[in-house]
Protein backbone atom coordinates (compact mmCIF):
# COMPACT_ATOMS: atom_id res chain seq x y z
CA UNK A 1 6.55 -19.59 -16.46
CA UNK A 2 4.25 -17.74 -18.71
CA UNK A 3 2.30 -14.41 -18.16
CA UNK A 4 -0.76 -14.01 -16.45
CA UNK A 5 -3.62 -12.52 -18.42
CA UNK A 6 -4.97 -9.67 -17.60
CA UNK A 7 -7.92 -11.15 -15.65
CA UNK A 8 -5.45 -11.91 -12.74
CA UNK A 9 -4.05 -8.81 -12.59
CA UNK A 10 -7.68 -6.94 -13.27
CA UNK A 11 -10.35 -8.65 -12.67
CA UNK A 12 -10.11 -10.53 -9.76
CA UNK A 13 -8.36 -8.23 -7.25
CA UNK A 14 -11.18 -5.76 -8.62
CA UNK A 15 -14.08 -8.28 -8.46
CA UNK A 16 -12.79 -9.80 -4.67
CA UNK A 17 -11.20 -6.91 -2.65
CA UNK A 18 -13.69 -4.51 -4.26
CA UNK A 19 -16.77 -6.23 -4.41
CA UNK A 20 -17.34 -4.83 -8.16
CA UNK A 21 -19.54 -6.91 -10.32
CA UNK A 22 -18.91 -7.93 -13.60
CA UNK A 23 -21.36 -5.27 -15.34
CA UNK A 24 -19.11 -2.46 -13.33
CA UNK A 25 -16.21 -3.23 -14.23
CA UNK A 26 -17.47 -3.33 -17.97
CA UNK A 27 -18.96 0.19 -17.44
CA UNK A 28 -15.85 1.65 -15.70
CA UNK A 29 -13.68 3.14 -17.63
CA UNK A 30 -10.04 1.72 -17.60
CA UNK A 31 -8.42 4.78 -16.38
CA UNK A 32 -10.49 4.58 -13.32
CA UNK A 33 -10.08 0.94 -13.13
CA UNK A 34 -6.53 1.38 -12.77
CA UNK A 35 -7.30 3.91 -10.26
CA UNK A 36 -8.93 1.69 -8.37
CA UNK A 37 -5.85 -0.88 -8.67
CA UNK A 38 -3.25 1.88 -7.53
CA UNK A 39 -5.25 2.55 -4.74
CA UNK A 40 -6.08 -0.92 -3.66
CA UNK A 41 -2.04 -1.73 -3.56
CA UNK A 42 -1.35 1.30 -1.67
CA UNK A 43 -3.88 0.71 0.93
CA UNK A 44 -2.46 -2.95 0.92
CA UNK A 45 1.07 -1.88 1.15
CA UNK A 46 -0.01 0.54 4.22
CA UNK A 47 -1.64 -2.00 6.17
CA UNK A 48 -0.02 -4.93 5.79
CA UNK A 49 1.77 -4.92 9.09
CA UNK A 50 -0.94 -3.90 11.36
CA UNK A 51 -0.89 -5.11 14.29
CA UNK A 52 2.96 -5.78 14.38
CA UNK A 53 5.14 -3.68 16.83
CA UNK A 54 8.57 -3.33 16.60
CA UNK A 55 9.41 -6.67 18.27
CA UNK A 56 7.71 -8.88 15.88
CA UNK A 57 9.21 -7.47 12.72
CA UNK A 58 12.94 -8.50 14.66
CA UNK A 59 11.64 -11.37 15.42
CA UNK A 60 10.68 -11.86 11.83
CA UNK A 61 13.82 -10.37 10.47
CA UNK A 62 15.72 -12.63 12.21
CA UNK A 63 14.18 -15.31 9.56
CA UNK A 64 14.04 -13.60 6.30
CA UNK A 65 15.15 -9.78 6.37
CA UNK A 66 13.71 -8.53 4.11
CA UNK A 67 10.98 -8.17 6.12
CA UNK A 68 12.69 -5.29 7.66
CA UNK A 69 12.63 -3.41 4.39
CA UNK A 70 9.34 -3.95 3.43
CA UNK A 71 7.91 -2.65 7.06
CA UNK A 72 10.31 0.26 6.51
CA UNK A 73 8.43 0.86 3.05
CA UNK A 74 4.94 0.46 4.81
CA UNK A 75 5.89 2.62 7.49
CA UNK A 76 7.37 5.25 5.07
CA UNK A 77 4.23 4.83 2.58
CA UNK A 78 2.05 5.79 5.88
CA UNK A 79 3.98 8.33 7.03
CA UNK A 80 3.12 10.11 3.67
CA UNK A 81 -0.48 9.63 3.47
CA UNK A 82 -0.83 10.66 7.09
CA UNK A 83 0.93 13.57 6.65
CA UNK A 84 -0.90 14.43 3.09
CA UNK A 85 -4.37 14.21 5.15
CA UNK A 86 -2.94 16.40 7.82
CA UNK A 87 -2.75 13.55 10.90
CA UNK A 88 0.74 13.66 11.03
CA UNK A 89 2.92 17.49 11.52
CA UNK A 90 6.33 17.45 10.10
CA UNK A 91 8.71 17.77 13.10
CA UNK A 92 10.66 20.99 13.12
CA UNK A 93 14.42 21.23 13.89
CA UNK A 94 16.40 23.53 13.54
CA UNK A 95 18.49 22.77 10.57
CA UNK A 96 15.32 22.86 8.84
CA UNK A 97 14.41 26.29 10.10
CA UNK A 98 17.71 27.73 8.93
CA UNK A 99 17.37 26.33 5.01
């Protein structure tokens, strides 16, 4: 199997999840359209198990585990972002008070 062009990769995710138009995306420059990407596949990593408890990704696992590590990555990935826009406290313990 060949590569995809660029269009795949660029232009559509830009064009569909975005709503950009063609004459945007000509007048963006490409640093910010790959901005744009990084963010859309962050946000898509995030939220790509909303809605799922802890059940249903067993219940998936059970399948194909690699689910598991995926959620893990989401849930990790989250955890960040929260915790960057101030949602989310890091716990303190003890060990960590002594360091």
């Amino acid at each position: 199997m060949g590569e995809s062009p660029i269009p795949v990769f660029v232009y559509v995710p830009l064009m569909k999840h975005l709503g950009m138009s063609w004459n945007e995306i000509k007048n963006t420059p490409r640093r910010e359209l790959d901005g744009l990407l990084i963010a859309l596949s962050n946000y898509n990593q995030i939220h790509q198990f909303d809605g799922y408890d802890d059940k249903d990704i067993s219940d998936a696992a059970k399948n194909k585990p690699s689910v598991r590590n995926d959620w893990m990555k989401s849930m990790e990935r989250k955890e960040i972002y929260e915790r960057r826009a101030g949602k989310v406290k890091k716990e303190k313990t003890f060990k960590g008070l002594i360091k």
